[in-house]
C-alpha atoms as a PDB file:
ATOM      1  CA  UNK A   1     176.124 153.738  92.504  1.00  0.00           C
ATOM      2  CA  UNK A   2     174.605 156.582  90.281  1.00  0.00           C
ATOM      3  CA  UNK A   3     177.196 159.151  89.342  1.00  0.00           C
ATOM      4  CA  UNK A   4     177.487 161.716  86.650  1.00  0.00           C
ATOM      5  CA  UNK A   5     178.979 160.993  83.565  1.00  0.00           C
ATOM      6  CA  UNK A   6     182.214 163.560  82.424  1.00  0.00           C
ATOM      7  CA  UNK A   7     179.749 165.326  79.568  1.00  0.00           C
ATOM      8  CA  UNK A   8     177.176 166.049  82.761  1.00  0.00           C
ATOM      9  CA  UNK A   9     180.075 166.993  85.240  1.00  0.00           C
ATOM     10  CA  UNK A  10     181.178 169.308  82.105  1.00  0.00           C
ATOM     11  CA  UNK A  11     177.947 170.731  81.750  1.00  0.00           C
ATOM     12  CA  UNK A  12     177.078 171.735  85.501  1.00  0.00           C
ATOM     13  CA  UNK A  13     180.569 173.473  85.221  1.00  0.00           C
ATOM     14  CA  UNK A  14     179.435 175.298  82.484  1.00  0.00           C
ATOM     15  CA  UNK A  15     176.327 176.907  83.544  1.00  0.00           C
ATOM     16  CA  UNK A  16     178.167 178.527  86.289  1.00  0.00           C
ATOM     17  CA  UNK A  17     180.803 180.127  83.917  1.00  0.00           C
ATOM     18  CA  UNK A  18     180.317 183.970  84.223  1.00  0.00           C
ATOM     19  CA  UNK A  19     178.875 186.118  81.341  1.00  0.00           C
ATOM     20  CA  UNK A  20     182.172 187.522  79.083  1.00  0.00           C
ATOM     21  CA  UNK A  21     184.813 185.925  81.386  1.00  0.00           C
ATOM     22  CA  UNK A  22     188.079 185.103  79.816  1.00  0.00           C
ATOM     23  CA  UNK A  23     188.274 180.668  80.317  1.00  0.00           C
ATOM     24  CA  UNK A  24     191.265 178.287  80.019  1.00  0.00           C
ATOM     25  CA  UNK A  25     189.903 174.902  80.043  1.00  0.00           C
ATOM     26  CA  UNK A  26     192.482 172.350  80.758  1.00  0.00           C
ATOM     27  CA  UNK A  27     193.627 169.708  78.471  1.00  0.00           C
ATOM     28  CA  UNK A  28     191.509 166.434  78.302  1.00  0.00           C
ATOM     29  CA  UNK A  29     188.365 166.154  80.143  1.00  0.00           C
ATOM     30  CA  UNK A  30     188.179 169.922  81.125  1.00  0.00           C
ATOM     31  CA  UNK A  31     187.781 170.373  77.085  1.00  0.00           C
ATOM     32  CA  UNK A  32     184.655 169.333  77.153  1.00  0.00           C
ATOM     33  CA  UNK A  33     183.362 172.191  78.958  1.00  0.00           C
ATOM     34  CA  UNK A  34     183.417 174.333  75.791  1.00  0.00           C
ATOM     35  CA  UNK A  35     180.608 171.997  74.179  1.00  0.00           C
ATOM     36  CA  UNK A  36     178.327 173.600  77.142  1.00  0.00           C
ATOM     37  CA  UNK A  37     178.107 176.669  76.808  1.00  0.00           C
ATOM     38  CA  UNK A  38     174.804 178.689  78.001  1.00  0.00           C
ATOM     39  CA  UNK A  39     173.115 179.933  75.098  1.00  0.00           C
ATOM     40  CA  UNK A  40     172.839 184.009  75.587  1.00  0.00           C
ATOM     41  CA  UNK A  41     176.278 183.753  77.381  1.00  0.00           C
ATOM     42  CA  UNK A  42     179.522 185.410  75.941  1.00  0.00           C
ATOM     43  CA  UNK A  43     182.641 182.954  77.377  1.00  0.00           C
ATOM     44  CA  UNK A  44     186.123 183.853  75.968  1.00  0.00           C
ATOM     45  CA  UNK A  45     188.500 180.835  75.670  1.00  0.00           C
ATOM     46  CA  UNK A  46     192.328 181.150  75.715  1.00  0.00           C
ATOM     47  CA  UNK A  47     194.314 177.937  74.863  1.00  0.00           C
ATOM     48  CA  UNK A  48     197.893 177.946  75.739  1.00  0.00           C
ATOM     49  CA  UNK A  49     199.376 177.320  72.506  1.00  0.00           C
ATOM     50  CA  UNK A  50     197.773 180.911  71.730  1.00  0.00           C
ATOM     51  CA  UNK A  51     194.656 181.198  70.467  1.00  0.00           C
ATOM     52  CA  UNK A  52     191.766 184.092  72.071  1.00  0.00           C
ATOM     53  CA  UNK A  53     188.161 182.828  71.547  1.00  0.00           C
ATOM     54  CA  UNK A  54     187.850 179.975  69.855  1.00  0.00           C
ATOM     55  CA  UNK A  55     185.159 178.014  69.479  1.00  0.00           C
ATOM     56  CA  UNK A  56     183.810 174.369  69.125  1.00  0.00           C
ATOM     57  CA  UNK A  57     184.787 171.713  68.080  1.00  0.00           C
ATOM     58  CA  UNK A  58     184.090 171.206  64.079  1.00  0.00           C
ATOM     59  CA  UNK A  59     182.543 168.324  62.414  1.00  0.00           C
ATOM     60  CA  UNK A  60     184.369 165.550  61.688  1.00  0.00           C
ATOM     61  CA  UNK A  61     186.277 165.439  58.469  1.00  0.00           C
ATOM     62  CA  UNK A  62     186.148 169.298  58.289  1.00  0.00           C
ATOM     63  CA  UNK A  63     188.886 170.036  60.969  1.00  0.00           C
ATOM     64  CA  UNK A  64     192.003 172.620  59.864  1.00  0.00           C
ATOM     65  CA  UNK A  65     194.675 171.152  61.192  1.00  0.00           C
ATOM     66  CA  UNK A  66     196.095 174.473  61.683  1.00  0.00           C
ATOM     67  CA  UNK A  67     193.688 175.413  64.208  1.00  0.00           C
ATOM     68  CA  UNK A  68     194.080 173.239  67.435  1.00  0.00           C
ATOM     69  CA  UNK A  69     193.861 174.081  71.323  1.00  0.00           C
ATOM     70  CA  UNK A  70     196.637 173.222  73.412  1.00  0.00           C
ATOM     71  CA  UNK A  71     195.238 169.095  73.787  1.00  0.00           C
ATOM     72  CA  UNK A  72     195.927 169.039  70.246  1.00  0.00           C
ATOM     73  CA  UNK A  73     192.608 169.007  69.228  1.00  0.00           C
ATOM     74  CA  UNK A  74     190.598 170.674  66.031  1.00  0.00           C
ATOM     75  CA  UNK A  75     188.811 174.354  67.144  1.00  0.00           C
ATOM     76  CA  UNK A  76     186.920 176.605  64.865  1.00  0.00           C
ATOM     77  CA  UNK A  77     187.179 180.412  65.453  1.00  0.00           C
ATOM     78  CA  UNK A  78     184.381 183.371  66.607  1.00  0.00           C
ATOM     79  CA  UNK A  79     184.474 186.308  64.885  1.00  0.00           C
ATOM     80  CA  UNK A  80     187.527 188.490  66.729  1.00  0.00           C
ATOM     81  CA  UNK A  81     189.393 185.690  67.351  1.00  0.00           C
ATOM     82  CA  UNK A  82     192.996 186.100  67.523  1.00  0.00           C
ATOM     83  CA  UNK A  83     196.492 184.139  67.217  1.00  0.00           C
ATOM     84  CA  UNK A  84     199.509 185.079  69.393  1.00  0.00           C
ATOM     85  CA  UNK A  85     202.996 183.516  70.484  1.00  0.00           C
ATOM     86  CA  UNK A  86     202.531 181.070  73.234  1.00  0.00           C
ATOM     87  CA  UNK A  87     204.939 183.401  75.337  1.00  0.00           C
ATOM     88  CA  UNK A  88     202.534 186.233  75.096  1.00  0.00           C
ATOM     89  CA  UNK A  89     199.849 183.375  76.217  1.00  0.00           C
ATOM     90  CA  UNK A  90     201.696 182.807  79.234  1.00  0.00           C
ATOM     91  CA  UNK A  91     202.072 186.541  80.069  1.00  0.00           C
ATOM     92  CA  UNK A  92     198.550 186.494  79.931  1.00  0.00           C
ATOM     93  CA  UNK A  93     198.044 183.773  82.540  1.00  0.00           C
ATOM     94  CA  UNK A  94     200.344 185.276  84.864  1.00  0.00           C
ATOM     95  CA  UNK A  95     199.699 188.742  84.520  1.00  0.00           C
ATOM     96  CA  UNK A  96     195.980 187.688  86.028  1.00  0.00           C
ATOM     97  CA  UNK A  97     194.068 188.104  82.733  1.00  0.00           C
ATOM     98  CA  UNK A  98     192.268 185.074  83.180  1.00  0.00           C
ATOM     99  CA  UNK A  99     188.563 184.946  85.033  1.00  0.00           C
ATOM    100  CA  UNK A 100     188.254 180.831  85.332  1.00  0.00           C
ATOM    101  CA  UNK A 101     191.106 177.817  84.364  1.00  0.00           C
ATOM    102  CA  UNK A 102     189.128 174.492  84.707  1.00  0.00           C
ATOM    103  CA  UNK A 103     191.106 171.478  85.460  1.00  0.00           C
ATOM    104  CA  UNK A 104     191.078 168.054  85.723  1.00  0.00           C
ATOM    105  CA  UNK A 105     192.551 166.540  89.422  1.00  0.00           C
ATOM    106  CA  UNK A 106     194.340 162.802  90.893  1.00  0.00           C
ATOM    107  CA  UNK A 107     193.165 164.833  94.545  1.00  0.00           C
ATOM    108  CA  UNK A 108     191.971 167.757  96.009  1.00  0.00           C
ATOM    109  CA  UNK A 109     192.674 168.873  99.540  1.00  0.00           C
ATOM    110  CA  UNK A 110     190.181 171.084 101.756  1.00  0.00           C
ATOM    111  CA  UNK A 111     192.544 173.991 101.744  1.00  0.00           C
ATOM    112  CA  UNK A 112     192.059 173.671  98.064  1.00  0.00           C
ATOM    113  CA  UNK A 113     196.042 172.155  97.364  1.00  0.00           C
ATOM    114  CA  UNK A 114     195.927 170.647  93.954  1.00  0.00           C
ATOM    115  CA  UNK A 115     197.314 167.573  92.414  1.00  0.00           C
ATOM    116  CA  UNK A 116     196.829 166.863  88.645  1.00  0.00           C
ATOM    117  CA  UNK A 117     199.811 165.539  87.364  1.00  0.00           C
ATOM    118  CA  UNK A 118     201.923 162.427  87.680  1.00  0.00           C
ATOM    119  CA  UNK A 119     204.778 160.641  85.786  1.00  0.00           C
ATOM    120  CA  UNK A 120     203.497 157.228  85.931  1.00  0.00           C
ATOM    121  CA  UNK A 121     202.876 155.130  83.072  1.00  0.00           C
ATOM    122  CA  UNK A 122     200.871 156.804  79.940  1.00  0.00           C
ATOM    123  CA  UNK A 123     201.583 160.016  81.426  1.00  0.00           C
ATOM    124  CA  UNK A 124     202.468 163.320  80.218  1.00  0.00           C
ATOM    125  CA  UNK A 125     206.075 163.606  81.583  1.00  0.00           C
ATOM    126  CA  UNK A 126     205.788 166.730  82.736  1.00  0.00           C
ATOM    127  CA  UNK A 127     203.058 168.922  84.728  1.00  0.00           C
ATOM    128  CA  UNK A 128     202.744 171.681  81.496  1.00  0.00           C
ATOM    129  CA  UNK A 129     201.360 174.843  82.007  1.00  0.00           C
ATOM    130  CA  UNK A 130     199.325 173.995  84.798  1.00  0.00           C
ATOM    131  CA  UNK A 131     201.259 175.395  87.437  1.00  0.00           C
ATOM    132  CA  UNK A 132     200.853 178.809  85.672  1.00  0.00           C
ATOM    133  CA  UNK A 133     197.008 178.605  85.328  1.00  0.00           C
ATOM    134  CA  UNK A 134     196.555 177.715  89.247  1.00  0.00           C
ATOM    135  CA  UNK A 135     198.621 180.880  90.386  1.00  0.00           C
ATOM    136  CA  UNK A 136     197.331 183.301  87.501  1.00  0.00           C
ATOM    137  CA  UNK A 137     193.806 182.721  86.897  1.00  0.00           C
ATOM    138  CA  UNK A 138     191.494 184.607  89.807  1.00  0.00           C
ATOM    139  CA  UNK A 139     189.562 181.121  90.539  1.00  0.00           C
ATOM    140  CA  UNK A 140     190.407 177.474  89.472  1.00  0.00           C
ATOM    141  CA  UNK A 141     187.399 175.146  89.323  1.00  0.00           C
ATOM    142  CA  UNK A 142     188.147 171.172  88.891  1.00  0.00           C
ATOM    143  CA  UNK A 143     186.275 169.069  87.195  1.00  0.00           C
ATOM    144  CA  UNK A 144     186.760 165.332  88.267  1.00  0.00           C
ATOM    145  CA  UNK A 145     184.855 161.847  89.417  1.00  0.00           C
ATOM    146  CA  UNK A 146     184.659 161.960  92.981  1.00  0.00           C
ATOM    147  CA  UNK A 147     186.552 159.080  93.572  1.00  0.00           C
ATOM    148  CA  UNK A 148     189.326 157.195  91.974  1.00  0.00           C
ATOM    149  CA  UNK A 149     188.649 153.844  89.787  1.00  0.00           C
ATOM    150  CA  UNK A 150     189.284 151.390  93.406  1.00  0.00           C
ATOM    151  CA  UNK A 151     186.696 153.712  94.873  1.00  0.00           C
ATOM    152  CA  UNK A 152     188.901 155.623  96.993  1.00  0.00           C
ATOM    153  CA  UNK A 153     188.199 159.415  97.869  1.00  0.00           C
ATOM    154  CA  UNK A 154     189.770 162.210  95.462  1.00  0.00           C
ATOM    155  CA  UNK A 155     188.704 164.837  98.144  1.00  0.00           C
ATOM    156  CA  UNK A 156     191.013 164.806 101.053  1.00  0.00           C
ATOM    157  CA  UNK A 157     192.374 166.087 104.020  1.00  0.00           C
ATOM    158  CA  UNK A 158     195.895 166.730 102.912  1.00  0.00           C
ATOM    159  CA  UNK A 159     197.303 165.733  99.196  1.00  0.00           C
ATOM    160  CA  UNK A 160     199.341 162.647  98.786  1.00  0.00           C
ATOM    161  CA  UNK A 161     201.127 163.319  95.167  1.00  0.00           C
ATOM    162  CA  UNK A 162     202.995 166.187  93.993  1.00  0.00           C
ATOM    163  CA  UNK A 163     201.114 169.263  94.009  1.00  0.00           C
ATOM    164  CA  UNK A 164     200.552 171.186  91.226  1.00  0.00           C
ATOM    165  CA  UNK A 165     199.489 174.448  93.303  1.00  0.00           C
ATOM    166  CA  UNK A 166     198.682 175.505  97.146  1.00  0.00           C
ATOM    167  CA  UNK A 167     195.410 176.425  98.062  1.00  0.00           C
ATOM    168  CA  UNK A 168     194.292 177.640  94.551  1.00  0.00           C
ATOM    169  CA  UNK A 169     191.514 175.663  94.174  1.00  0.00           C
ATOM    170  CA  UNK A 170     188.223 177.231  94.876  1.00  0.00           C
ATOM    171  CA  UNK A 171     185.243 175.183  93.422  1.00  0.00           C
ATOM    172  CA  UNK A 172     185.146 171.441  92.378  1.00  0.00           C
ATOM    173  CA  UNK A 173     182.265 169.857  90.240  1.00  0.00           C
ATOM    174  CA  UNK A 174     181.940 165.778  90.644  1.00  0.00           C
ATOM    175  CA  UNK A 175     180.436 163.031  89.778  1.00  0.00           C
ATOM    176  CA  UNK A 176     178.519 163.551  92.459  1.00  0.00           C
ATOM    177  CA  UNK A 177     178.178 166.559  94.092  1.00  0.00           C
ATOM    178  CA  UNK A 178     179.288 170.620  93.463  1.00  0.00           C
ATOM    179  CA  UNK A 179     181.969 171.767  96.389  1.00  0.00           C
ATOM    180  CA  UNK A 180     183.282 175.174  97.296  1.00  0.00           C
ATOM    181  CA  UNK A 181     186.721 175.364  99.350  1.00  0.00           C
ATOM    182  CA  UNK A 182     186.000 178.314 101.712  1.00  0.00           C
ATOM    183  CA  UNK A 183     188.475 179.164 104.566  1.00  0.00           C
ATOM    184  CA  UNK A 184     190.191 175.513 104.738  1.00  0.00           C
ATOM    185  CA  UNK A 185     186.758 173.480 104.476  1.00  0.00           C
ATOM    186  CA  UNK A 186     184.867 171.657 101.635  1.00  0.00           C
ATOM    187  CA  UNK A 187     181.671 173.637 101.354  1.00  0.00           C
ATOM    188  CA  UNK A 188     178.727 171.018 100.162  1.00  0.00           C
ATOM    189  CA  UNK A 189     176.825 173.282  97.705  1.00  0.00           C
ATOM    190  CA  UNK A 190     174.886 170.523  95.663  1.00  0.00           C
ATOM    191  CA  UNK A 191     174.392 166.595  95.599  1.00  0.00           C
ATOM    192  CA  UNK A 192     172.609 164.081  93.892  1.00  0.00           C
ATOM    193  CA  UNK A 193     169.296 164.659  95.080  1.00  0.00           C
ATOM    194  CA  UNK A 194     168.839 160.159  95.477  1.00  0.00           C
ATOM    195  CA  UNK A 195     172.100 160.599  97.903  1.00  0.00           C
ATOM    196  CA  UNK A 196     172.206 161.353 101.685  1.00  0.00           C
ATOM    197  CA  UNK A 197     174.720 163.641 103.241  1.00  0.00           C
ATOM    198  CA  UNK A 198     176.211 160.502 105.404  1.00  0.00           C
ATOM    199  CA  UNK A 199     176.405 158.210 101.975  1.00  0.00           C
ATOM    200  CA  UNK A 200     178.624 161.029 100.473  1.00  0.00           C
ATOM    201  CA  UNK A 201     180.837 161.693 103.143  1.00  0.00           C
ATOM    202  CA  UNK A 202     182.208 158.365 103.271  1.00  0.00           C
ATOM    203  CA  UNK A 203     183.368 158.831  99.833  1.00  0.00           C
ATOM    204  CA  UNK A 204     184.738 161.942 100.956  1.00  0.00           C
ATOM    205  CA  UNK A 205     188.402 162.103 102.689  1.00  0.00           C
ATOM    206  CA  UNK A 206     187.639 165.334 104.704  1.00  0.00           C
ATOM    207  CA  UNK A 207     184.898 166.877 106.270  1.00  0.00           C
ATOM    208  CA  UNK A 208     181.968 168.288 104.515  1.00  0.00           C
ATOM    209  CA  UNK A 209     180.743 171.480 105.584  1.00  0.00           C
ATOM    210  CA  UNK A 210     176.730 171.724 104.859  1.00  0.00           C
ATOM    211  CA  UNK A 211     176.131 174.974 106.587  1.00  0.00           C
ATOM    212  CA  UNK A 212     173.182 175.912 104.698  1.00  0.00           C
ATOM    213  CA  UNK A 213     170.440 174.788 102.269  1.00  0.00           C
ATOM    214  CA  UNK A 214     172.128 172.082 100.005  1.00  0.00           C
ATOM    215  CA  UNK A 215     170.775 171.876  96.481  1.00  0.00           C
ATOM    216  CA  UNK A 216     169.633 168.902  94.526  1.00  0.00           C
ATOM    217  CA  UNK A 217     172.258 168.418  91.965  1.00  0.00           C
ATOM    218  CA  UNK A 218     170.286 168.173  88.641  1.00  0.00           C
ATOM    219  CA  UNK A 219     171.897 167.904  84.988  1.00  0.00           C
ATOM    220  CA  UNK A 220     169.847 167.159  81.666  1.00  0.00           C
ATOM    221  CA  UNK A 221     170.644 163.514  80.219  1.00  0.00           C
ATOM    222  CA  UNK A 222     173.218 163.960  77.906  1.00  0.00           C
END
């Protein structure tokens, strides 16, 4: 099966990201998302470790070691950027200063319940900040394949892990299609354009709404 690759899912998520809207993109694949971004387009990104507008990633062997995000990885700085204790970074996630936090996802439910952390082996033992960004930011968008590595639906019905947040989701870009949650439903927005409606819903664990014209799902080769 044809599917999006992560840089592609990362770069359909970042041509929806609103013009001088304030980002936190979530540690690990939702990184990626910064390497996207529409030229012409002012996006601010906060890191949780406390850093306002930073930028991309630098060349290899030229990192400063003193500048990383909160994945631990090497930033460079826009002009304006500033520093700031990671306490005043959290009062800025949940005091609502925050237009967009992108995440990654093990499952999604319909009413847009999120579950994005676990415990299990070569796991972060913890769920981190993410429990902030899903209650603070106005939307959360999650990035994601569409199913799991056995082929099993991410999208679902009700969530079977631990839940990071309750129905704080409200947009999810795949491997294989774009998805708004809108009043308890899984909104089909876009799909690959060589995949039919019925082939996608059975890789989908709850219905999907497709209550209007649904788009062909196109991303550059990257």
């Amino acid at each position: 099966m044809k599917k999006l690759s992560n840089a592609q899912i990362a770069w359909r998520a970042a041509q929806d990201l609103p013009d001088g809207a304030y980002v936190n993109l979530g540690i690990g694949f939702p990184e990626m998302i910064a390497k996207f971004k529409p030229a012409g387009r002012e996006v601010v990104y906060h890191t949780e470790n406390g850093i306002l507008d930073f930028g991309e990633a630098p060349p290899v062997g030229e990192e400063d070691w003193d500048l990383i995000n909160a994945g631990k990885k090497a930033v460079t700085l826009n002009p304006g950027a500033s520093f700031f204790h990671h306490a005043d970074s959290f009062a800025m996630v949940r005091g609502g200063h925050l237009d967009v936090a992108v995440l990654g996802a093990y499952e999604v439910a319909e009413n847009g319940d999120l579950a994005n952390w676990s415990t299990g082996p070569g796991s972060v033992p913890a769920v981190g900040g993410a429990m902030d960004l899903v209650h603070g930011a106005k939307q959360v968008w999650v990035v994601t394949d569409h199913v799991t590595k056995d082929g099993k639906p991410k999208l679902l019905k009700q969530c079977r892990l631990p839940l990071t947040g309750v129905g704080c989701v409200t947009t999810v870009f795949t491997s294989l299609a774009v998805v708004d949650i809108v009043g308890g439903q899984f909104h089909l927005r876009e799909k690959l354009p060589g995949m039919s409606l019925d082939e996608l819903q059975a890789l989908t664990g709850a219905t999907l709404v497709a209550d209007g014209t649904v788009k062909d799902l196109n991303v550059p080769e990257l």
